[in-house]
C-alpha atoms as a PDB file:
ATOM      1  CA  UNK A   1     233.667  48.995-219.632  1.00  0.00           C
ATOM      2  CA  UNK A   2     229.980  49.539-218.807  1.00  0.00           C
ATOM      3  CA  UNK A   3     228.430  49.608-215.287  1.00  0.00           C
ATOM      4  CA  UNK A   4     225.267  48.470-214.251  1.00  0.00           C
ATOM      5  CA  UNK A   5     223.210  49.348-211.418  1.00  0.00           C
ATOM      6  CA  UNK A   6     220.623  46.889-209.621  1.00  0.00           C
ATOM      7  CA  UNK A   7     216.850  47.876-209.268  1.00  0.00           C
ATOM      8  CA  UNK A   8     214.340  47.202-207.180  1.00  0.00           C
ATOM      9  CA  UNK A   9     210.713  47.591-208.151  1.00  0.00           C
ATOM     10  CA  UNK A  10     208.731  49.654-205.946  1.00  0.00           C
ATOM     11  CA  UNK A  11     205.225  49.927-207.485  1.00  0.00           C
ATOM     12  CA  UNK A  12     202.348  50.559-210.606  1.00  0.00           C
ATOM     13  CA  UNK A  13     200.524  53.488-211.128  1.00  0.00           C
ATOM     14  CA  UNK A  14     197.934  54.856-213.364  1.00  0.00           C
ATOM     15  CA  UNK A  15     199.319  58.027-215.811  1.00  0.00           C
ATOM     16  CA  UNK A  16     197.278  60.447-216.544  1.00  0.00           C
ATOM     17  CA  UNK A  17     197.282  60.292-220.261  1.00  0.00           C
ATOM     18  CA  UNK A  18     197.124  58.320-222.490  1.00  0.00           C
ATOM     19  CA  UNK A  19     194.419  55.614-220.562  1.00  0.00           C
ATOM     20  CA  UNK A  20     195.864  53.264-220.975  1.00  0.00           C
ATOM     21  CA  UNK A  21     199.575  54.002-220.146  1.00  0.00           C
ATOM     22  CA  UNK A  22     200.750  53.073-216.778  1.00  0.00           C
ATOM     23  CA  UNK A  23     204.619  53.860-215.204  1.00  0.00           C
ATOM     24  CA  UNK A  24     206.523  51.486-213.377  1.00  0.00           C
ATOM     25  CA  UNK A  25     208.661  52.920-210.509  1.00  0.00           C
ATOM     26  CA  UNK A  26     211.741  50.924-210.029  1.00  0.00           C
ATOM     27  CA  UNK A  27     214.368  52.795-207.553  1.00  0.00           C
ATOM     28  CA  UNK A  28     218.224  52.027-207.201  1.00  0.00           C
ATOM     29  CA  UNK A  29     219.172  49.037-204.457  1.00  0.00           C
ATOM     30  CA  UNK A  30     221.904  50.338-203.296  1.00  0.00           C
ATOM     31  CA  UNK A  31     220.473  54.368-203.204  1.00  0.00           C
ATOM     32  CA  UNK A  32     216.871  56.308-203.425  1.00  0.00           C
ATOM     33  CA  UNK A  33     216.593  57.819-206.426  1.00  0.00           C
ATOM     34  CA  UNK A  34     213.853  56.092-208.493  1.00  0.00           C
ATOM     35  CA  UNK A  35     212.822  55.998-212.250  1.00  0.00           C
ATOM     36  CA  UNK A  36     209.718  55.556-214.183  1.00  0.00           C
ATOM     37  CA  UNK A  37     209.298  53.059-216.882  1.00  0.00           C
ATOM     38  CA  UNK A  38     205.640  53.947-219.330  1.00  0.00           C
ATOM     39  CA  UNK A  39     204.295  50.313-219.395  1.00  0.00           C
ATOM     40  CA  UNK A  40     200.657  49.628-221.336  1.00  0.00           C
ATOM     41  CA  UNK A  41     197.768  48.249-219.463  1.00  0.00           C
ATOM     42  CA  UNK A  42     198.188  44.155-219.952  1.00  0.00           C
ATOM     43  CA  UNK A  43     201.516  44.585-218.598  1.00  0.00           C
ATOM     44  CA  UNK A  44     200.683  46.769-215.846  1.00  0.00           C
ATOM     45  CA  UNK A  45     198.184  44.024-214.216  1.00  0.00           C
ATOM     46  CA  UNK A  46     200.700  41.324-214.780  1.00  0.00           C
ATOM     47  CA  UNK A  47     203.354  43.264-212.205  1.00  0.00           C
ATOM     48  CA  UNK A  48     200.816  43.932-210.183  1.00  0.00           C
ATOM     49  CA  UNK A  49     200.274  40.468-209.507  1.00  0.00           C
ATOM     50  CA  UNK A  50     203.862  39.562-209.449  1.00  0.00           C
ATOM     51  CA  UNK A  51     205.146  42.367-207.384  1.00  0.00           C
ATOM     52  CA  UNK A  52     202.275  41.008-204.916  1.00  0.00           C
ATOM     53  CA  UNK A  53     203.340  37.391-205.103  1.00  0.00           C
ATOM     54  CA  UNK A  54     199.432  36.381-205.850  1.00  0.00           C
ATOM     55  CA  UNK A  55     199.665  33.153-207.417  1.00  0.00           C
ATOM     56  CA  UNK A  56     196.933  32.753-210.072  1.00  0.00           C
ATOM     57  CA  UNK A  57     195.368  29.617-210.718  1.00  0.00           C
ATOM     58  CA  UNK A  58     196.362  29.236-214.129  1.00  0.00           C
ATOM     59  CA  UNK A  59     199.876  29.824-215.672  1.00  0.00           C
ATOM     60  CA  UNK A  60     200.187  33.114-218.003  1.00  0.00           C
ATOM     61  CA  UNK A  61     202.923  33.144-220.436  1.00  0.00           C
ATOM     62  CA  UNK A  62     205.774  34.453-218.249  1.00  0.00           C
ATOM     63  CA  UNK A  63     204.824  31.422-215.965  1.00  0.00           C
ATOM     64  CA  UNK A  64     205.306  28.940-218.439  1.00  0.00           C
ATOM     65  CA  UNK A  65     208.432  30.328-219.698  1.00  0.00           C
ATOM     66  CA  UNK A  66     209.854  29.816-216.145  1.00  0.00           C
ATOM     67  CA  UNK A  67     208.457  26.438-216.520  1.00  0.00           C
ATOM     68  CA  UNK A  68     210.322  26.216-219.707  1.00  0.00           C
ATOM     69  CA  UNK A  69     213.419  27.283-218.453  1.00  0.00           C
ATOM     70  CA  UNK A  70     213.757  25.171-215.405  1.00  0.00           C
ATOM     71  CA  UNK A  71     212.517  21.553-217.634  1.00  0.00           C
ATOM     72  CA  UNK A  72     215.339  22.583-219.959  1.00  0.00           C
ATOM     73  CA  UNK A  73     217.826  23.274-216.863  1.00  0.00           C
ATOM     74  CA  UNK A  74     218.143  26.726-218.386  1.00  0.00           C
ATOM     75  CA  UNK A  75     219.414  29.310-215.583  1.00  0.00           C
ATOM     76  CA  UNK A  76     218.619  32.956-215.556  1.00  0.00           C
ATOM     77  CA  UNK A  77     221.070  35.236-214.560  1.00  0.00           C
ATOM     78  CA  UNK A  78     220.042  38.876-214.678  1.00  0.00           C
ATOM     79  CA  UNK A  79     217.735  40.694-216.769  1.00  0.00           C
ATOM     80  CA  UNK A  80     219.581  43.654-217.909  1.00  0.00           C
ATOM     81  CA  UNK A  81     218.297  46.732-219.149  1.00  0.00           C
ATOM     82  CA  UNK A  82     220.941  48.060-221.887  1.00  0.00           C
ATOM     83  CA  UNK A  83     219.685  50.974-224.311  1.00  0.00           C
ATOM     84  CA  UNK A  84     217.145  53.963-224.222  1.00  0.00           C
ATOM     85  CA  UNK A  85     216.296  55.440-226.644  1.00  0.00           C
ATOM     86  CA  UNK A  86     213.184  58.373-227.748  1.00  0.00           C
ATOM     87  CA  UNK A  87     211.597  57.266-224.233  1.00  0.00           C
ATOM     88  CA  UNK A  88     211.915  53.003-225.234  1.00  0.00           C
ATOM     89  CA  UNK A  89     213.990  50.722-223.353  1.00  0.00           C
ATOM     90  CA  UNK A  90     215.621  47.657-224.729  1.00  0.00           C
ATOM     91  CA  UNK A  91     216.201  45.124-222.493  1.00  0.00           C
ATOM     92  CA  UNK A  92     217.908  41.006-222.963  1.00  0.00           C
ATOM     93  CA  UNK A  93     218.003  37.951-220.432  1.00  0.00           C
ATOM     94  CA  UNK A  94     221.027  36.663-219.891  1.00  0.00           C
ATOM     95  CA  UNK A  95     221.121  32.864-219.906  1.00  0.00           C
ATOM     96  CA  UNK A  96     223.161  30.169-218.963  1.00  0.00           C
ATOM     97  CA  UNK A  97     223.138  26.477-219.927  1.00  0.00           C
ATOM     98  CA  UNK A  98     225.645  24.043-219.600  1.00  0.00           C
ATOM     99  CA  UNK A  99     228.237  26.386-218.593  1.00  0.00           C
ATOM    100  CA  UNK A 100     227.413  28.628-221.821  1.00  0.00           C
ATOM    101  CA  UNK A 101     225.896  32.165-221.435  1.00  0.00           C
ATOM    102  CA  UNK A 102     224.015  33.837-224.303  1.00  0.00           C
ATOM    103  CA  UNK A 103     221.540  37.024-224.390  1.00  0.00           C
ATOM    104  CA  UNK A 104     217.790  37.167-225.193  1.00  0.00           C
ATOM    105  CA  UNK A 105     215.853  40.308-226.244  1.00  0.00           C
ATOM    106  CA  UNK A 106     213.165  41.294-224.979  1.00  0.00           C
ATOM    107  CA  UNK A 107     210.481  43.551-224.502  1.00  0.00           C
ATOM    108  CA  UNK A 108     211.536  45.645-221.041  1.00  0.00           C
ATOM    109  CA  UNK A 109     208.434  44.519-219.386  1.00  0.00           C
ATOM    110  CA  UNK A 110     208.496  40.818-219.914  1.00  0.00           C
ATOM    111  CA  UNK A 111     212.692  40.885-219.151  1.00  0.00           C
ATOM    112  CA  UNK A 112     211.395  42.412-215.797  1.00  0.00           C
ATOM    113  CA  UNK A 113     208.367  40.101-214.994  1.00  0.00           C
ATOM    114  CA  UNK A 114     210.164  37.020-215.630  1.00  0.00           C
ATOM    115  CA  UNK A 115     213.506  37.869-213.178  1.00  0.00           C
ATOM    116  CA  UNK A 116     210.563  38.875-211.102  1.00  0.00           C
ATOM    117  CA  UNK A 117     209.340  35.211-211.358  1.00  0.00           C
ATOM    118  CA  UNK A 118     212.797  33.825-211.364  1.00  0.00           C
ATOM    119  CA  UNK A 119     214.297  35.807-208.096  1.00  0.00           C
ATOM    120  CA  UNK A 120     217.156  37.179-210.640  1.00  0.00           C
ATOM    121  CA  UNK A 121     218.423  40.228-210.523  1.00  0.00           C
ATOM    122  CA  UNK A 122     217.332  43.070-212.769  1.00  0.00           C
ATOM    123  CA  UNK A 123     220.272  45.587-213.608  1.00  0.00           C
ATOM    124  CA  UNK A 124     220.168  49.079-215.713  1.00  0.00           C
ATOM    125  CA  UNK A 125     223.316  50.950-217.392  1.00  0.00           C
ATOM    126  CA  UNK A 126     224.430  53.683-214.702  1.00  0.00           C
ATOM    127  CA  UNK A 127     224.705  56.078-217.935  1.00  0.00           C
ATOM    128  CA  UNK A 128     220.587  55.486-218.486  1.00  0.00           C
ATOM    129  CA  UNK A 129     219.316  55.149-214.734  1.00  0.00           C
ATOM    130  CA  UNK A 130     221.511  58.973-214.211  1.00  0.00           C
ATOM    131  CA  UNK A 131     220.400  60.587-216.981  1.00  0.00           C
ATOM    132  CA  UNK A 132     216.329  59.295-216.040  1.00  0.00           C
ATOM    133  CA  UNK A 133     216.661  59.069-212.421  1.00  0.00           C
ATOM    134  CA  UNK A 134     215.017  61.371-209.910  1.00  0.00           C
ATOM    135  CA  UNK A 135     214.703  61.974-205.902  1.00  0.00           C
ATOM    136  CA  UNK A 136     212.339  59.949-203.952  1.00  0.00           C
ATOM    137  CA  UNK A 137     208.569  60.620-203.707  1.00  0.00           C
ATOM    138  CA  UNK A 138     207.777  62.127-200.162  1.00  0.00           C
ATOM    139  CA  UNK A 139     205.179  59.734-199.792  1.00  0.00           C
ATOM    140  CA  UNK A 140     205.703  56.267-200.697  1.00  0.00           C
ATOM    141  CA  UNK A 141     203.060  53.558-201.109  1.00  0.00           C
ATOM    142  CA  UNK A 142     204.780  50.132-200.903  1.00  0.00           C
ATOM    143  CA  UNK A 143     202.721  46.886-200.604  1.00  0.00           C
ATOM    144  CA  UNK A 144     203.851  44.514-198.593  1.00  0.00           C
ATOM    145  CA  UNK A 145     204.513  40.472-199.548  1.00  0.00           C
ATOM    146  CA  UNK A 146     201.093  39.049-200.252  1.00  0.00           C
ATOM    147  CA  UNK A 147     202.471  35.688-199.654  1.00  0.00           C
ATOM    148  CA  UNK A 148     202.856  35.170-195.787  1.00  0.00           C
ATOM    149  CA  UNK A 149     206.084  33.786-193.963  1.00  0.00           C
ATOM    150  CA  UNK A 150     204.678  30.846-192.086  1.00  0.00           C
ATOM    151  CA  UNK A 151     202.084  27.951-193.384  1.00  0.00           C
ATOM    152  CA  UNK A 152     198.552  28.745-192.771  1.00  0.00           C
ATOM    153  CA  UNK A 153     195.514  26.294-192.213  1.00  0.00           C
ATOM    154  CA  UNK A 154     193.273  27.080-195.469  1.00  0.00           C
ATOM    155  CA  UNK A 155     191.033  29.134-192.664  1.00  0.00           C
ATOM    156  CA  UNK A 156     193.795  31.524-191.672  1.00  0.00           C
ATOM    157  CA  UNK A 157     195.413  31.713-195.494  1.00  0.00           C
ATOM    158  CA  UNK A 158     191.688  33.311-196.378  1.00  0.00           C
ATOM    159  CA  UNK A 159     191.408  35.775-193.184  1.00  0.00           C
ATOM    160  CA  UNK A 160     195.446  36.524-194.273  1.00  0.00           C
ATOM    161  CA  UNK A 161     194.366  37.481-197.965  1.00  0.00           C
ATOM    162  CA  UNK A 162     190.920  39.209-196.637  1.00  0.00           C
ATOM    163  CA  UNK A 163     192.973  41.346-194.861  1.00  0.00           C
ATOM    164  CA  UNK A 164     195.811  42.220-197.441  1.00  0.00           C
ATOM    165  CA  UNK A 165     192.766  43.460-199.567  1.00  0.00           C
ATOM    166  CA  UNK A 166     191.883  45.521-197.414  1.00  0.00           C
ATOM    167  CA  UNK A 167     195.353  46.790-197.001  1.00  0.00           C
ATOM    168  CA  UNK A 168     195.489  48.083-200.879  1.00  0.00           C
ATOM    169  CA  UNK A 169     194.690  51.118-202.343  1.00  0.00           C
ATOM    170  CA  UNK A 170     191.246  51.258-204.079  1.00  0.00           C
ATOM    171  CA  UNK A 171     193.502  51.718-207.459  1.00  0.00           C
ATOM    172  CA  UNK A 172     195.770  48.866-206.486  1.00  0.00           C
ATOM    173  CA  UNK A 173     192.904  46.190-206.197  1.00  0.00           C
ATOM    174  CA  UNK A 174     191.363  47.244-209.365  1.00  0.00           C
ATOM    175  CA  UNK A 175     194.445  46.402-210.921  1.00  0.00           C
ATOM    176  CA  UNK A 176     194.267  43.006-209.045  1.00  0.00           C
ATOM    177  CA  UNK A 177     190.917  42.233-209.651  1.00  0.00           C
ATOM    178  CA  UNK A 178     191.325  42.226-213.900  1.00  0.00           C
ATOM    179  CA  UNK A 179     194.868  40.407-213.435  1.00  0.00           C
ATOM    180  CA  UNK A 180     193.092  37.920-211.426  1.00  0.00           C
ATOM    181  CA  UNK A 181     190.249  37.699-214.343  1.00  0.00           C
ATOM    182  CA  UNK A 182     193.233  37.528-216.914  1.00  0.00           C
ATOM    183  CA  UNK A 183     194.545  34.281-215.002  1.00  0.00           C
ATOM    184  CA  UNK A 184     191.148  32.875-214.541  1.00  0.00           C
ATOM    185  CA  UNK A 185     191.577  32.689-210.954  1.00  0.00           C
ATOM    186  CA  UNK A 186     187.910  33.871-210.476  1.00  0.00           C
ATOM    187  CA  UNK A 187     187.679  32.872-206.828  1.00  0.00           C
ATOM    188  CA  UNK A 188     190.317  35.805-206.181  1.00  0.00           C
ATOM    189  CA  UNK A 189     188.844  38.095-208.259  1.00  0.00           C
ATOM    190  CA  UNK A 190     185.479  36.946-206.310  1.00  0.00           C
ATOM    191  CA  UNK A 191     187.047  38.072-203.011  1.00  0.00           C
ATOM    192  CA  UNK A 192     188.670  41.593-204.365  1.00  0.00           C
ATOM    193  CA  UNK A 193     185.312  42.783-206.163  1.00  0.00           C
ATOM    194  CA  UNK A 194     183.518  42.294-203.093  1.00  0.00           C
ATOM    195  CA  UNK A 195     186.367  44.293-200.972  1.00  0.00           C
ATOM    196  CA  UNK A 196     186.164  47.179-204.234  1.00  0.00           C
ATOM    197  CA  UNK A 197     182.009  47.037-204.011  1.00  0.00           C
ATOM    198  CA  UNK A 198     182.308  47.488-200.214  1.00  0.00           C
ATOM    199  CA  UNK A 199     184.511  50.413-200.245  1.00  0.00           C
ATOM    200  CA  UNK A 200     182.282  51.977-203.262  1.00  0.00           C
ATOM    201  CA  UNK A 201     179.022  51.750-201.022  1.00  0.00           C
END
């Protein structure tokens, strides 16, 4: 019988080559050791957004296949990541509906952003995450919840995301600032080119 390990996702950073690649470091939640998953550069600002809780104004299509799932009373269970192979992942949702579980495939990326979306766990073989897995980074760059505990007035929810830009990594709000443009939310993407411009001058 196979076992499964649950991830965490820790962040998205830029590769080297090619451009447009980016990795995905998602570490073990009950351990350290993380892994890198090569994700292209449409996917990359997506996570970004999601691992940041920024709500766009618009729904993007792993929105409205949430939306989907909850009108049709569709629960997701995990997402489970369960084959590697030549440096791909293959990943399926697993699915319940009226008591009856079946699997989806999909691309590892969009299996991630939608349990992401959905609060569901998001599980890898133990054979694949051992064989891939390596020690933590010394230095770890994790950003915080961009969504905050308590209810603000709309004047202290715009000093609260003012501030969380300011927060992020140069290379972490240019990210933002084309997932925002993606989603059509231009009023964010407003706010984070000003906070980019301002640490450029």
């Amino acid at each position: 019988m196979m076992e499964y390990i649950e991830l965490e996702i820790i962040d998205v950073e830029s590769t080297q080559t090619p451009s447009e690649a980016f990795a995905l470091i998602v570490r073990e939640k009950e351990g350290e050791k993380e892994m890198t998953i090569v994700i292209g550069l449409h996917e990359a600002r997506t996570l970004v957004l999601l691992i940041n809780k920024i709500q766009t104004r618009r729904p993007g299509t792993h929105e409205l296949f949430k939306s989907f799932l909850q009108h049709t009373e569709h629960q997701l269970i995990n997402t489970t990541i369960y084959h590697y192979d030549e440096g791909v992942f293959y990943a399926h949702l697993l699915l319940q509906h009226d008591l009856d579980n079946f699997e989806l495939d999909a691309r590892t990326s969009d299996a991630i952003a939608i349990a992401l979306l959905m609060d569901a766990p998001i599980l890898i073989r133990k054979d694949i995450f051992e064989k891939l897995a390596v020690l933590p980074r010394k230095e770890e760059t994790k950003i915080e919840d961009f969504s905050p505990d308590i209810d603000l007035q709309p004047e202290e929810l715009e000093l609260y995301i003012e501030n969380k830009l300011q927060e992020m990594p140069l290379a972490e709000l240019e990210h933002l600032l084309q997932g925002a443009i993606g989603s059509e939310d231009f009023e964010l993407a407003s706010k984070i080119h000003d906070e980019i411009n301002a640490r450029k001058s």
